[in-house]
C-alpha atoms as a PDB file:
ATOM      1  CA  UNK A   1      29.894  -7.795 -11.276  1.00  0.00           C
ATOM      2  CA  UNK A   2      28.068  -5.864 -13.929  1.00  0.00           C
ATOM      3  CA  UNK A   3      25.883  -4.026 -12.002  1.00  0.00           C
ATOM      4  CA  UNK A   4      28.715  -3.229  -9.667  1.00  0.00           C
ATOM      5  CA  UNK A   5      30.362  -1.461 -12.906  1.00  0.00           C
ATOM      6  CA  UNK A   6      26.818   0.355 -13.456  1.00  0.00           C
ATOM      7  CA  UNK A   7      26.947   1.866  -9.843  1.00  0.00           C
ATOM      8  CA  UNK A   8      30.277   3.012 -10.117  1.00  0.00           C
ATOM      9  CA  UNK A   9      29.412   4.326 -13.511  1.00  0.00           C
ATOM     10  CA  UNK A  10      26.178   6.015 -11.680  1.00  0.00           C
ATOM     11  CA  UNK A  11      27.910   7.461  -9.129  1.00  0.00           C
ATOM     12  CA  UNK A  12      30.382   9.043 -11.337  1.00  0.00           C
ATOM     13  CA  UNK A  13      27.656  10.732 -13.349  1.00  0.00           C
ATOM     14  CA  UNK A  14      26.363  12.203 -10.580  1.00  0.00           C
ATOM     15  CA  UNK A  15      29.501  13.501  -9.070  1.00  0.00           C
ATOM     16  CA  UNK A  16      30.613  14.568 -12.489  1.00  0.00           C
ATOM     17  CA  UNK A  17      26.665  16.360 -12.725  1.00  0.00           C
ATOM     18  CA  UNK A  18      27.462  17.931  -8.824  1.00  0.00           C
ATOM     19  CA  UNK A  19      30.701  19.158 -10.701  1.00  0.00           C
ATOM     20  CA  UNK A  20      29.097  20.989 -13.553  1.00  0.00           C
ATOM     21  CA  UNK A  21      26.580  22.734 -11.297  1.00  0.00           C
ATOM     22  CA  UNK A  22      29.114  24.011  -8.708  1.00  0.00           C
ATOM     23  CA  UNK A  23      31.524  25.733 -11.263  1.00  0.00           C
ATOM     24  CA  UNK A  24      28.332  27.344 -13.174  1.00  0.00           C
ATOM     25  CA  UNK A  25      27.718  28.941  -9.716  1.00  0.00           C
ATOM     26  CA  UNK A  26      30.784  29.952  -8.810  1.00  0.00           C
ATOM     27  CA  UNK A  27      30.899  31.352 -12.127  1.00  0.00           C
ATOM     28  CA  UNK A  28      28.107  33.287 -12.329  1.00  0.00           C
ATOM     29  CA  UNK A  29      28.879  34.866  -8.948  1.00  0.00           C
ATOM     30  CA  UNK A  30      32.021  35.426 -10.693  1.00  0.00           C
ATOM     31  CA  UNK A  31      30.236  37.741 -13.165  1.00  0.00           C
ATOM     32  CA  UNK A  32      27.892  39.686 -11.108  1.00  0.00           C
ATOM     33  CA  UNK A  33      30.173  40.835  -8.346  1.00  0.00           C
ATOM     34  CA  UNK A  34      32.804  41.595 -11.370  1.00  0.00           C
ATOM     35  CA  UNK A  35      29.624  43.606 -13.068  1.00  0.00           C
ATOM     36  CA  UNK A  36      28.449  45.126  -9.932  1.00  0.00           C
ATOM     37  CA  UNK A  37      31.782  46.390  -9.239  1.00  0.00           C
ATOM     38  CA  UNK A  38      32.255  47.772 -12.893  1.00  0.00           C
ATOM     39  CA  UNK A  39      29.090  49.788 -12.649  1.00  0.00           C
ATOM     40  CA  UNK A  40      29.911  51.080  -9.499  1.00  0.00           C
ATOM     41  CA  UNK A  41      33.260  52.398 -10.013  1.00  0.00           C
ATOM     42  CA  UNK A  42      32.074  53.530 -14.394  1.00  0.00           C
ATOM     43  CA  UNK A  43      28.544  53.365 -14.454  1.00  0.00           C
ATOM     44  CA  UNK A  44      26.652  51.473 -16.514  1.00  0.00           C
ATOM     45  CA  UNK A  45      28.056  50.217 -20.436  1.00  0.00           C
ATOM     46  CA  UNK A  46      27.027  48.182 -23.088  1.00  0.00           C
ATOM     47  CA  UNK A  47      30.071  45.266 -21.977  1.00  0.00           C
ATOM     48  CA  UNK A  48      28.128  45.581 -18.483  1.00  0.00           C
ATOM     49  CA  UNK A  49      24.750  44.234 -20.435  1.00  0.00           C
ATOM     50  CA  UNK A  50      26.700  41.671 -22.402  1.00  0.00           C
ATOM     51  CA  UNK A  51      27.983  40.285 -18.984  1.00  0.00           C
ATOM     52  CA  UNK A  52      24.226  40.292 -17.631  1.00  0.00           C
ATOM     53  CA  UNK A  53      23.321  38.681 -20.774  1.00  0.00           C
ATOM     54  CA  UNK A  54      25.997  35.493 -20.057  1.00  0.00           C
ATOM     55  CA  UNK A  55      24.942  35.623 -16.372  1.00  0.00           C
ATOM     56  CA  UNK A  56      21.504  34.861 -17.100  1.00  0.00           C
ATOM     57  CA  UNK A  57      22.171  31.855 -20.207  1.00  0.00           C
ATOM     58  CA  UNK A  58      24.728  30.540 -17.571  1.00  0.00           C
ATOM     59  CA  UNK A  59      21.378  30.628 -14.850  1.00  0.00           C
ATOM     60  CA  UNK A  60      19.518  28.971 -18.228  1.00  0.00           C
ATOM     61  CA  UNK A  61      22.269  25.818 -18.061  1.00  0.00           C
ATOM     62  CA  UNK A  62      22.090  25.674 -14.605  1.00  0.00           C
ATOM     63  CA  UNK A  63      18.287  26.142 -14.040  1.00  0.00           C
ATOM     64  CA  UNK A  64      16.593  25.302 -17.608  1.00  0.00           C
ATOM     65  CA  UNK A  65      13.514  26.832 -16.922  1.00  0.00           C
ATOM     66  CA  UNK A  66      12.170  29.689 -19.085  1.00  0.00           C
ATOM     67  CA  UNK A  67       9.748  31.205 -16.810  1.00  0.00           C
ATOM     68  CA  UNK A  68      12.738  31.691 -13.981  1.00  0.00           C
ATOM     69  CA  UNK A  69      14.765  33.299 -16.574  1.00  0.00           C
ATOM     70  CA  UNK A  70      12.512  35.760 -17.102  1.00  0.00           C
ATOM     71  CA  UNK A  71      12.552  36.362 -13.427  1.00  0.00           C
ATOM     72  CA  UNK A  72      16.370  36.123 -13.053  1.00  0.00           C
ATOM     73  CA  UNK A  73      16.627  38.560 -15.967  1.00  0.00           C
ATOM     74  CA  UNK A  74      14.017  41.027 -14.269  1.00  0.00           C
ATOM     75  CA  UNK A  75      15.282  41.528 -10.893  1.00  0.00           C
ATOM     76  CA  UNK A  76      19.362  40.729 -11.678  1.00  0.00           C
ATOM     77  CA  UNK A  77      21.317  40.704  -9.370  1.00  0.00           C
ATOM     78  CA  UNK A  78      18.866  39.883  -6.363  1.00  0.00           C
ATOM     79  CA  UNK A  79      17.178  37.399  -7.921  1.00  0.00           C
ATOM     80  CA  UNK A  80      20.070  34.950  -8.246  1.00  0.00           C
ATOM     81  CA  UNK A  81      20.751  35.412  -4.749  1.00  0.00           C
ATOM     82  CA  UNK A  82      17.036  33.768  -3.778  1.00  0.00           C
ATOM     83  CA  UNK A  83      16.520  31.541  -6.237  1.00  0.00           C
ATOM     84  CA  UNK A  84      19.970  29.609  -5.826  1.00  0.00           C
ATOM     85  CA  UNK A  85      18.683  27.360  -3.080  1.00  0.00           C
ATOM     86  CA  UNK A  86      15.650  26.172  -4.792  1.00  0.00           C
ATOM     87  CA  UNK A  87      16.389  22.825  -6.349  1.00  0.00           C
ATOM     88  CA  UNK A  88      12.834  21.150  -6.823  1.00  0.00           C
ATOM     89  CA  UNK A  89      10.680  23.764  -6.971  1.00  0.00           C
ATOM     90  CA  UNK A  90       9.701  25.678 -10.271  1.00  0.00           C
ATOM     91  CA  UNK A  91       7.843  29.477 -10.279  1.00  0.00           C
ATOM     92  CA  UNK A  92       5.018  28.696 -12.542  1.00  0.00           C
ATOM     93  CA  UNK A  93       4.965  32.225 -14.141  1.00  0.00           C
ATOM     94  CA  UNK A  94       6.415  35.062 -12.743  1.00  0.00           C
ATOM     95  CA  UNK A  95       3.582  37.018 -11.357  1.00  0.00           C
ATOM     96  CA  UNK A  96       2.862  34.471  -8.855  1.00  0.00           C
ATOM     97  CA  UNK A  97       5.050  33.214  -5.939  1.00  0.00           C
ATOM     98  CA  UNK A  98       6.154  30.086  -5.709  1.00  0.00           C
ATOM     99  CA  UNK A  99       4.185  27.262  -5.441  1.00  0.00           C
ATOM    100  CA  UNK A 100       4.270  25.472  -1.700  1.00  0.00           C
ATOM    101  CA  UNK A 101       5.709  21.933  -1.910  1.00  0.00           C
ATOM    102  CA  UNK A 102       2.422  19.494  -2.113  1.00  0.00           C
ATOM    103  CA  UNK A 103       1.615  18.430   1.259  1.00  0.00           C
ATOM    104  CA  UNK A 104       0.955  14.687   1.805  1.00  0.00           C
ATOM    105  CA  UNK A 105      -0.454  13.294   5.219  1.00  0.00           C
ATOM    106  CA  UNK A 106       1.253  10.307   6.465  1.00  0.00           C
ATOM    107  CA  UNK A 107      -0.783   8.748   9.528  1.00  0.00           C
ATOM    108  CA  UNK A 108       1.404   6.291  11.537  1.00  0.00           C
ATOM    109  CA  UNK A 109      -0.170   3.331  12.991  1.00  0.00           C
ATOM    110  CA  UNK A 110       0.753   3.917  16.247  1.00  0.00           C
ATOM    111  CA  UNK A 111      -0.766   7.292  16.133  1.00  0.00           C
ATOM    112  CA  UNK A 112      -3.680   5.951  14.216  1.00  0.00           C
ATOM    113  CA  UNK A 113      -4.932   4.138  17.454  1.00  0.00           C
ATOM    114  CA  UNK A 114      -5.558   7.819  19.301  1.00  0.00           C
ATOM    115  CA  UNK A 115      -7.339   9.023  16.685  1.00  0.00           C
ATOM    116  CA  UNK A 116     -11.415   8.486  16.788  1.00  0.00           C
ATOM    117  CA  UNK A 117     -12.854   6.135  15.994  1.00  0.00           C
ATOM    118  CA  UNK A 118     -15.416   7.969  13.744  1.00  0.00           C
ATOM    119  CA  UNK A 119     -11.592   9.565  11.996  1.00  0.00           C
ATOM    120  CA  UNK A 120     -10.294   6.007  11.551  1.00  0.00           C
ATOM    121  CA  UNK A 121     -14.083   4.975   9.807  1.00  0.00           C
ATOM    122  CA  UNK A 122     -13.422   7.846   7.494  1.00  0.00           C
ATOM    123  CA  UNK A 123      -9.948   8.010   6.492  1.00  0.00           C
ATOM    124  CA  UNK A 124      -8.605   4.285   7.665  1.00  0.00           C
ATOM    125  CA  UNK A 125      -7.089   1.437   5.466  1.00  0.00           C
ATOM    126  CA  UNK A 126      -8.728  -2.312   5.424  1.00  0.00           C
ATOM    127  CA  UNK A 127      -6.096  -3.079   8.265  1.00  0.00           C
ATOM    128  CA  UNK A 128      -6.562   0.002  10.609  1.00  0.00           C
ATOM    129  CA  UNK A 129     -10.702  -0.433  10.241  1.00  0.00           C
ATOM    130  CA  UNK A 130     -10.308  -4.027  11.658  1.00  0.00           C
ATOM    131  CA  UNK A 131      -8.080  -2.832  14.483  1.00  0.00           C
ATOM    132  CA  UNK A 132     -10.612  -0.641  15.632  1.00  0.00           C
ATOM    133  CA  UNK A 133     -12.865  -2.659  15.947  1.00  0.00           C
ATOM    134  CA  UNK A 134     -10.389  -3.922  19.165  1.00  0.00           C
ATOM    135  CA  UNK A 135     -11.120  -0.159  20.686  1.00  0.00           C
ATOM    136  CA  UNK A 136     -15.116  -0.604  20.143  1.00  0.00           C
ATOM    137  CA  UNK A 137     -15.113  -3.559  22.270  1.00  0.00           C
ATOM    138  CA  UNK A 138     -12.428  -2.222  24.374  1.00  0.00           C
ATOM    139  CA  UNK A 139     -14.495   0.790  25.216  1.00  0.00           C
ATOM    140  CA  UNK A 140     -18.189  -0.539  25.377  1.00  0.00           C
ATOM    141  CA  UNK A 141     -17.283  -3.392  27.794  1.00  0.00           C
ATOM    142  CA  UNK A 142     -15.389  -0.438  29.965  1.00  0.00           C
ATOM    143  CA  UNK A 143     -19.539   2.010  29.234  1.00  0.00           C
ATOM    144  CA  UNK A 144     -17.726   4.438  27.280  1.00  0.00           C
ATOM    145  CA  UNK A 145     -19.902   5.569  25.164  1.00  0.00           C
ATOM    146  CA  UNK A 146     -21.956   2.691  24.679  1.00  0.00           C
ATOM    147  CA  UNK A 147     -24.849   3.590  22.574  1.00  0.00           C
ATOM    148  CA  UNK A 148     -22.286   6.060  19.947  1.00  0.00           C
ATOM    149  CA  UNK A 149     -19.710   3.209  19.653  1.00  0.00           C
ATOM    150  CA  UNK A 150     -22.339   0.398  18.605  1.00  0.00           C
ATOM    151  CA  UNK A 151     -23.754   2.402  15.875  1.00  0.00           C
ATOM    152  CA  UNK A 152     -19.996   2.591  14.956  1.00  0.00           C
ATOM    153  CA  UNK A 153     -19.551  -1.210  14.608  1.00  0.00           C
ATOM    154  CA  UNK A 154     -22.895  -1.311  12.992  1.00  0.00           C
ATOM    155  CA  UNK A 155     -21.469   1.090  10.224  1.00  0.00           C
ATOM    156  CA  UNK A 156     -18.514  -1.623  10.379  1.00  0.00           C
ATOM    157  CA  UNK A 157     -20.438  -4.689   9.840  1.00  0.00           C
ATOM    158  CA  UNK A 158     -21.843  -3.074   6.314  1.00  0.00           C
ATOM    159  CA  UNK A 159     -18.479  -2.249   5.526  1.00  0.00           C
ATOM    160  CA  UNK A 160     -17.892  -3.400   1.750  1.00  0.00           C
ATOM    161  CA  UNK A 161     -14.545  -5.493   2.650  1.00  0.00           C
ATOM    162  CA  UNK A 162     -15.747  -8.800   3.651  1.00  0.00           C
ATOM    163  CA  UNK A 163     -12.400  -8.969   6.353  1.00  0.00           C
ATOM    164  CA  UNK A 164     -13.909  -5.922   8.151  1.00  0.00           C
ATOM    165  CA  UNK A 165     -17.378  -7.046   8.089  1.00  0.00           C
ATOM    166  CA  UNK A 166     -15.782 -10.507   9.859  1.00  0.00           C
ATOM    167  CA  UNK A 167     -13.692  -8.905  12.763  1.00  0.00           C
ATOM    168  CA  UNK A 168     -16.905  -6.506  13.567  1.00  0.00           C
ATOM    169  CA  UNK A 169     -19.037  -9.562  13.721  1.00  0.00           C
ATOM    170  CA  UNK A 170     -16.516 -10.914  15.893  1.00  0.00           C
ATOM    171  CA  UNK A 171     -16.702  -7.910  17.886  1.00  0.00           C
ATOM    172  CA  UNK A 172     -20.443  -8.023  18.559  1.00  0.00           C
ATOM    173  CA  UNK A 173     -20.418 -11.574  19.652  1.00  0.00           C
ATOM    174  CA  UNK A 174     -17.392 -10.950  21.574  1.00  0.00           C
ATOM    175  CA  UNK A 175     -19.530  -7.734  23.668  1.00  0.00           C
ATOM    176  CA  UNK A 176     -22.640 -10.117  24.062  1.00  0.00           C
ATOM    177  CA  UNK A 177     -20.462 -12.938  25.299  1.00  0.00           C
ATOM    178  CA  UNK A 178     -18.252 -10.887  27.539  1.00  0.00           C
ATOM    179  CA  UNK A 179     -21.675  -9.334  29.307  1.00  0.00           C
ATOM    180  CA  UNK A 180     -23.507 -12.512  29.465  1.00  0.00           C
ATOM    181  CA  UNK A 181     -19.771 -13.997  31.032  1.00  0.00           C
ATOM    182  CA  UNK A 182     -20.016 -11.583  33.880  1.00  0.00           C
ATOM    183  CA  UNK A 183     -24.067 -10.965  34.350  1.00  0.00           C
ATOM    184  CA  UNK A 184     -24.216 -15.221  35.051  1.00  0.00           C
ATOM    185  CA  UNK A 185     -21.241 -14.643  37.249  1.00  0.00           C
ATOM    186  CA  UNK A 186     -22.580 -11.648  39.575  1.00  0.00           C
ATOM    187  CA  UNK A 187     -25.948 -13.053  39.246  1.00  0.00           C
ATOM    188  CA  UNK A 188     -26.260 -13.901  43.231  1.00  0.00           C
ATOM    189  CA  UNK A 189     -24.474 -10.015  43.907  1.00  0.00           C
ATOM    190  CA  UNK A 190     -26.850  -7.379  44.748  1.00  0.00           C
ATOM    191  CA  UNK A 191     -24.299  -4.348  43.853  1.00  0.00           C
ATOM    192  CA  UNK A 192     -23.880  -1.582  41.563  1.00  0.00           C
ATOM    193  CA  UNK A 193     -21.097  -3.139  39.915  1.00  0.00           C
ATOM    194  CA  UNK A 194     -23.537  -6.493  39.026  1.00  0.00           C
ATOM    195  CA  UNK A 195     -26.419  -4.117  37.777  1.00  0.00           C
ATOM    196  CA  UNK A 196     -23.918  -1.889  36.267  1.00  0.00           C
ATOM    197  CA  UNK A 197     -23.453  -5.493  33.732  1.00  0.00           C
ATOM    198  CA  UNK A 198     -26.968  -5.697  32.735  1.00  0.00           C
ATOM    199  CA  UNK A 199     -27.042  -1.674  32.632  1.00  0.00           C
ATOM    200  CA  UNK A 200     -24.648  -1.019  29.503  1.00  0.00           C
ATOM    201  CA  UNK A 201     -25.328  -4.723  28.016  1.00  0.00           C
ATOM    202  CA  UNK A 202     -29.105  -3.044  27.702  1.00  0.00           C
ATOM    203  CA  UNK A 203     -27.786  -0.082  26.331  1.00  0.00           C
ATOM    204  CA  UNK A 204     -25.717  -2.064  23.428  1.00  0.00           C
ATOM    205  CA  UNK A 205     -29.067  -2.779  21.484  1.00  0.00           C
ATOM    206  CA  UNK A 206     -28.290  -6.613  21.182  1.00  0.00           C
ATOM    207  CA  UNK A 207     -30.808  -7.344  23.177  1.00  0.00           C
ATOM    208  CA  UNK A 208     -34.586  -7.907  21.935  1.00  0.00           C
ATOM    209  CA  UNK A 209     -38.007  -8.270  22.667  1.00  0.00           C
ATOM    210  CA  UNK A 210     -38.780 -10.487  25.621  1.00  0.00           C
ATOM    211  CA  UNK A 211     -35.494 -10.981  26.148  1.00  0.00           C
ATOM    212  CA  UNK A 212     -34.784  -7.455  27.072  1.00  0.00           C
ATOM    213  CA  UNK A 213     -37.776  -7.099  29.052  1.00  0.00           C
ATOM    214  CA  UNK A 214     -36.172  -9.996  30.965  1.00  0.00           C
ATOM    215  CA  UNK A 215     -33.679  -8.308  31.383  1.00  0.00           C
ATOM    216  CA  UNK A 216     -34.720  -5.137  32.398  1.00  0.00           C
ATOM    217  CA  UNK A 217     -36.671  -6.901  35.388  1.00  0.00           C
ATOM    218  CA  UNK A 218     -33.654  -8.173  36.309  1.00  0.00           C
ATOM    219  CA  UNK A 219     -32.246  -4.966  36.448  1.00  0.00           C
ATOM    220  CA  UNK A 220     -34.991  -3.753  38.271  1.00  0.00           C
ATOM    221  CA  UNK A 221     -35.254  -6.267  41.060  1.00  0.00           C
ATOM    222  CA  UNK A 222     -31.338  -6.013  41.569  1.00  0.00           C
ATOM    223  CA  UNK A 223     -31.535  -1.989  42.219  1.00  0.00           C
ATOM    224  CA  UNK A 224     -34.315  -2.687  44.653  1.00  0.00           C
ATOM    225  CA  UNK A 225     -31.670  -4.407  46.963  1.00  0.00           C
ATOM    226  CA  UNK A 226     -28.590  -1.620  46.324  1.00  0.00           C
ATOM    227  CA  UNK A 227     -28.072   1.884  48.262  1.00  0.00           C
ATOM    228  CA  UNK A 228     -29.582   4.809  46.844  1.00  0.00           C
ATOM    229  CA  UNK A 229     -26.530   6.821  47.614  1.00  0.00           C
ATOM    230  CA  UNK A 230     -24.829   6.350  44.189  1.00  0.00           C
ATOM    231  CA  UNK A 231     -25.597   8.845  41.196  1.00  0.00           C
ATOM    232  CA  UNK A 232     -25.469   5.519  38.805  1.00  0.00           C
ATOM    233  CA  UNK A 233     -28.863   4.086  40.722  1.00  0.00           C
ATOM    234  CA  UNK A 234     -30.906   7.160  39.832  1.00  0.00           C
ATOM    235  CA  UNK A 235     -29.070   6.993  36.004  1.00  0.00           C
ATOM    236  CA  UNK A 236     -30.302   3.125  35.955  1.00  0.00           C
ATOM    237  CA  UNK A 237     -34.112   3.929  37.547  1.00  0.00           C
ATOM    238  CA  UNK A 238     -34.635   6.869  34.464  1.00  0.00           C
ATOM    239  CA  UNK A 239     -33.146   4.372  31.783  1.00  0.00           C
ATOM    240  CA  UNK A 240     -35.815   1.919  32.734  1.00  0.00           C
ATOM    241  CA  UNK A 241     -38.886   4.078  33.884  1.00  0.00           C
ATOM    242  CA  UNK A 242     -38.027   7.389  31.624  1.00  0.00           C
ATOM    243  CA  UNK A 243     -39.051   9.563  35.041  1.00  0.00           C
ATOM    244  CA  UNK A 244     -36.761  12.557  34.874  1.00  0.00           C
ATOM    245  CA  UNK A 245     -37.733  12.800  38.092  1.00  0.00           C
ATOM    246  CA  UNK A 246     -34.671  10.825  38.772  1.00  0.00           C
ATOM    247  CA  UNK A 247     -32.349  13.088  37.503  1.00  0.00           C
ATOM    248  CA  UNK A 248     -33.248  15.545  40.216  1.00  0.00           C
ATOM    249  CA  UNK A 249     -33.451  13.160  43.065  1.00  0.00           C
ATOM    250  CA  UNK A 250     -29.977  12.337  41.900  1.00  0.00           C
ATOM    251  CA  UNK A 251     -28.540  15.820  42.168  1.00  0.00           C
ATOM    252  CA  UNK A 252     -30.248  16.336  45.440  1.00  0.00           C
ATOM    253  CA  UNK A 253     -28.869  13.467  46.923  1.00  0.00           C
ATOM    254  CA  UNK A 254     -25.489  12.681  44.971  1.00  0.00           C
ATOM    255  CA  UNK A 255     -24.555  16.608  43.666  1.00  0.00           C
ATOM    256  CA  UNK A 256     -24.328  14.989  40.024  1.00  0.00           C
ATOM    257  CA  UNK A 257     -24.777  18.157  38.026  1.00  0.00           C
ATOM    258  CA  UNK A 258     -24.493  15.848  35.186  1.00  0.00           C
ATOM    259  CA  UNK A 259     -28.130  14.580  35.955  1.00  0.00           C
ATOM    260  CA  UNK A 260     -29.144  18.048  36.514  1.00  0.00           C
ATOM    261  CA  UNK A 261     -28.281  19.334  33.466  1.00  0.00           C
ATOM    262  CA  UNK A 262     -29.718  16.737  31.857  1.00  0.00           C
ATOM    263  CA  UNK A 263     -32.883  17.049  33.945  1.00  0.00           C
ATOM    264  CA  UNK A 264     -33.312  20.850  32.990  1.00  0.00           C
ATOM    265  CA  UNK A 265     -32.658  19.636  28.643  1.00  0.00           C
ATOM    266  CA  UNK A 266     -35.315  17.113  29.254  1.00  0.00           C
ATOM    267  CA  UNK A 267     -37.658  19.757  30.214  1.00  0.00           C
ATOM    268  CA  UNK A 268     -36.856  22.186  27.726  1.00  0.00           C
ATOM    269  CA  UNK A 269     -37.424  19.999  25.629  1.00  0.00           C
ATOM    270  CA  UNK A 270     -41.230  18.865  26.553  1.00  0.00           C
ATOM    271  CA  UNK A 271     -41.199  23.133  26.236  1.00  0.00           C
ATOM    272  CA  UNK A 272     -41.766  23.243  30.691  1.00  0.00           C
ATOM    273  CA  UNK A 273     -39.589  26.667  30.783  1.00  0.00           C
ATOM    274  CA  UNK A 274     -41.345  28.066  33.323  1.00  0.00           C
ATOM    275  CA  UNK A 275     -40.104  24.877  35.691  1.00  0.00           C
ATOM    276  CA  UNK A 276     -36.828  24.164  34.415  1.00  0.00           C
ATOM    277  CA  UNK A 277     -36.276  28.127  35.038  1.00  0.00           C
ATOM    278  CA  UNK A 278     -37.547  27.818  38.315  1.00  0.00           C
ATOM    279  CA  UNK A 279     -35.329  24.767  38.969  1.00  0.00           C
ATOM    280  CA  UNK A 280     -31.951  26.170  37.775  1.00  0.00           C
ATOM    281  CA  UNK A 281     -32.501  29.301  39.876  1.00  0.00           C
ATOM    282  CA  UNK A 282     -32.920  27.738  43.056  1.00  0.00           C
ATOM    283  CA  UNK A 283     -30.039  25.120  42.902  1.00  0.00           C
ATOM    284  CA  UNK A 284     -27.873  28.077  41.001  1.00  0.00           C
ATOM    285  CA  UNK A 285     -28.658  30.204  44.160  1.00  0.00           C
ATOM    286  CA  UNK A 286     -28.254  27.004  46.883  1.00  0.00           C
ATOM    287  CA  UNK A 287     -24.962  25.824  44.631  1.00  0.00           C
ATOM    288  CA  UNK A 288     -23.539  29.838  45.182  1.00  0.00           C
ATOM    289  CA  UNK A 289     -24.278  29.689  48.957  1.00  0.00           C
ATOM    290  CA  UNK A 290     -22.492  26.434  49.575  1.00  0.00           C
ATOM    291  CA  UNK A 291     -19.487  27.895  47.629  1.00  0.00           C
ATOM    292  CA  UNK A 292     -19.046  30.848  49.969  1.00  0.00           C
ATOM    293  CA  UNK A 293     -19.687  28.406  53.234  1.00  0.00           C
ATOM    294  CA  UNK A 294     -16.885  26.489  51.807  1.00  0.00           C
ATOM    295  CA  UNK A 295     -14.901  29.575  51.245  1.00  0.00           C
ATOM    296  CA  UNK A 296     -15.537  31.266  54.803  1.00  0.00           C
ATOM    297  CA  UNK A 297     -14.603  27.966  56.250  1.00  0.00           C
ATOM    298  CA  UNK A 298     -11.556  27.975  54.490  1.00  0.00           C
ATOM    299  CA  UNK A 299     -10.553  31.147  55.627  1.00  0.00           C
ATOM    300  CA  UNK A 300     -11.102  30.165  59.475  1.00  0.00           C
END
């Protein structure tokens, strides 16, 4: 019952305060327009200052900031008209301009989970760095960015919260688990898809030593028995015998310009200009002609 009375109490203040501040307005509107009009129609006189001088002390009871007064008092009668409507904000001295309301960033969660991963590391609370570990699995079980994305959960797993240390642990078994799951599973396929398993489970870094050489015979012997006709066969073949060559055969046979491009950095950077030059001016030149064939034929 008591704290109804305070509420009611409260509230009456504040209407009481709303009050106040709406008749000083009115009041000093009052004043200037009855000023403004006096000079107008006599010029200016001393009873015209002593109304400018109540103007601004009734800005003072309103307001009850010095610097503003000194502003109000400088540019009367504009300046009342633009400093009304600000409540919150105070000029700090009058040779600046007001100070811009402090900014404060607000991420939502459900926006948090678009943002990268590498932004969430950065800027993310406990909570939101253990939920991403969810996209790191997410994405290297999909080969999104395999070999970027495990050096993220490896920044994870030194993370000084013990909680977020847990779930990225969790997270790395879960990846070796989920590729082991399907390699067993496919192990009798000879396909893409089943060397595409042991592919991107290499390219995690879990695996070590003889164990990864095991697997990377495994890989081998599978892509023996699977068509050449897929860019991802010639990706596979360089990953386990570092021949660029592959890279090329790919875009000759596939069109991957992916694997060209690639093909033409790995050279520059072994410093072979001279070829990758030569290279990128005769597929530049055979990629132009087959875009005009394709245009004349369109035009047929």
């Amino acid at each position: 019952m008591k704290s109804k009375c305070v509420n009611k109490e409260e509230k009456y203040r504040k209407r009481e305060g709303i009050n106040y501040i709406i008749l000083l307005n009115i009041t000093n509107v009052f004043l200037i327009l009855i000023n403004l009009i006096t000079i107008y129609l006599y010029g200016f006189r001393f009873q015209n200052f002593l109304v400018y001088l109540i103007s601004a002390a009734i800005y003072y009871l309103y307001r009850k900031n010095l610097p503003e007064i000194i502003v109000f008092t400088l540019s009367y009668p504009l300046a009342w008209l633009y400093m009304i409507p600000l409540k919150n904000e105070e000029i700090e001295d009058f040779f600046n301009i007001p100070l811009m309301p402090e900014i404060v960033m607000k991420i939502d969660k459900e926006a948090l989970s678009t943002l990268p991963i590498k932004t969430v590391l950065t800027i993310g609370a406990i909570s939101e760095r253990k939920a991403v570990t969810y996209d790191i699995f997410a994405q290297v079980t999909r080969g999104i960015n395999i070999e970027q994305n495990m050096k993220y959960l490896q920044q994870l797993l030194k993370d000084p919260h013990m909680d977020v240390s847990l779930y990225a642990g969790q997270a790395l078994e879960d990846i070796e688990n989920y590729f082991e799951y399907h390699i067993s599973k496919t192990k009798n396929e000879n396909t893409i898809h089943s060397c595409l398993f042991i592919y991107n489970y290499l390219r995690t870094g879990i695996l070590r030593g003889s164990l990864k050489e095991k697997y990377k015979l495994l890989l081998m012997e599978k892509l023996g028995k699977v068509s050449d006709r897929v860019h991802l066969y010639y990706e596979m073949m360089y990953y386990l015998t570092g021949d660029i060559n592959y890279l090329l055969e790919s875009f000759k046979k596939t069109k991957n310009m992916e694997h060209l491009r690639l093909f033409v950095f790995e050279k520059l950077k072994r410093q072979d200009y001279k070829e990758a030059r030569a290279i990128l001016f005769q597929h530049t030149k055979a990629l132009v002609r087959d875009i005009s064939n394709l245009i004349s034929n369109s035009r047929k």
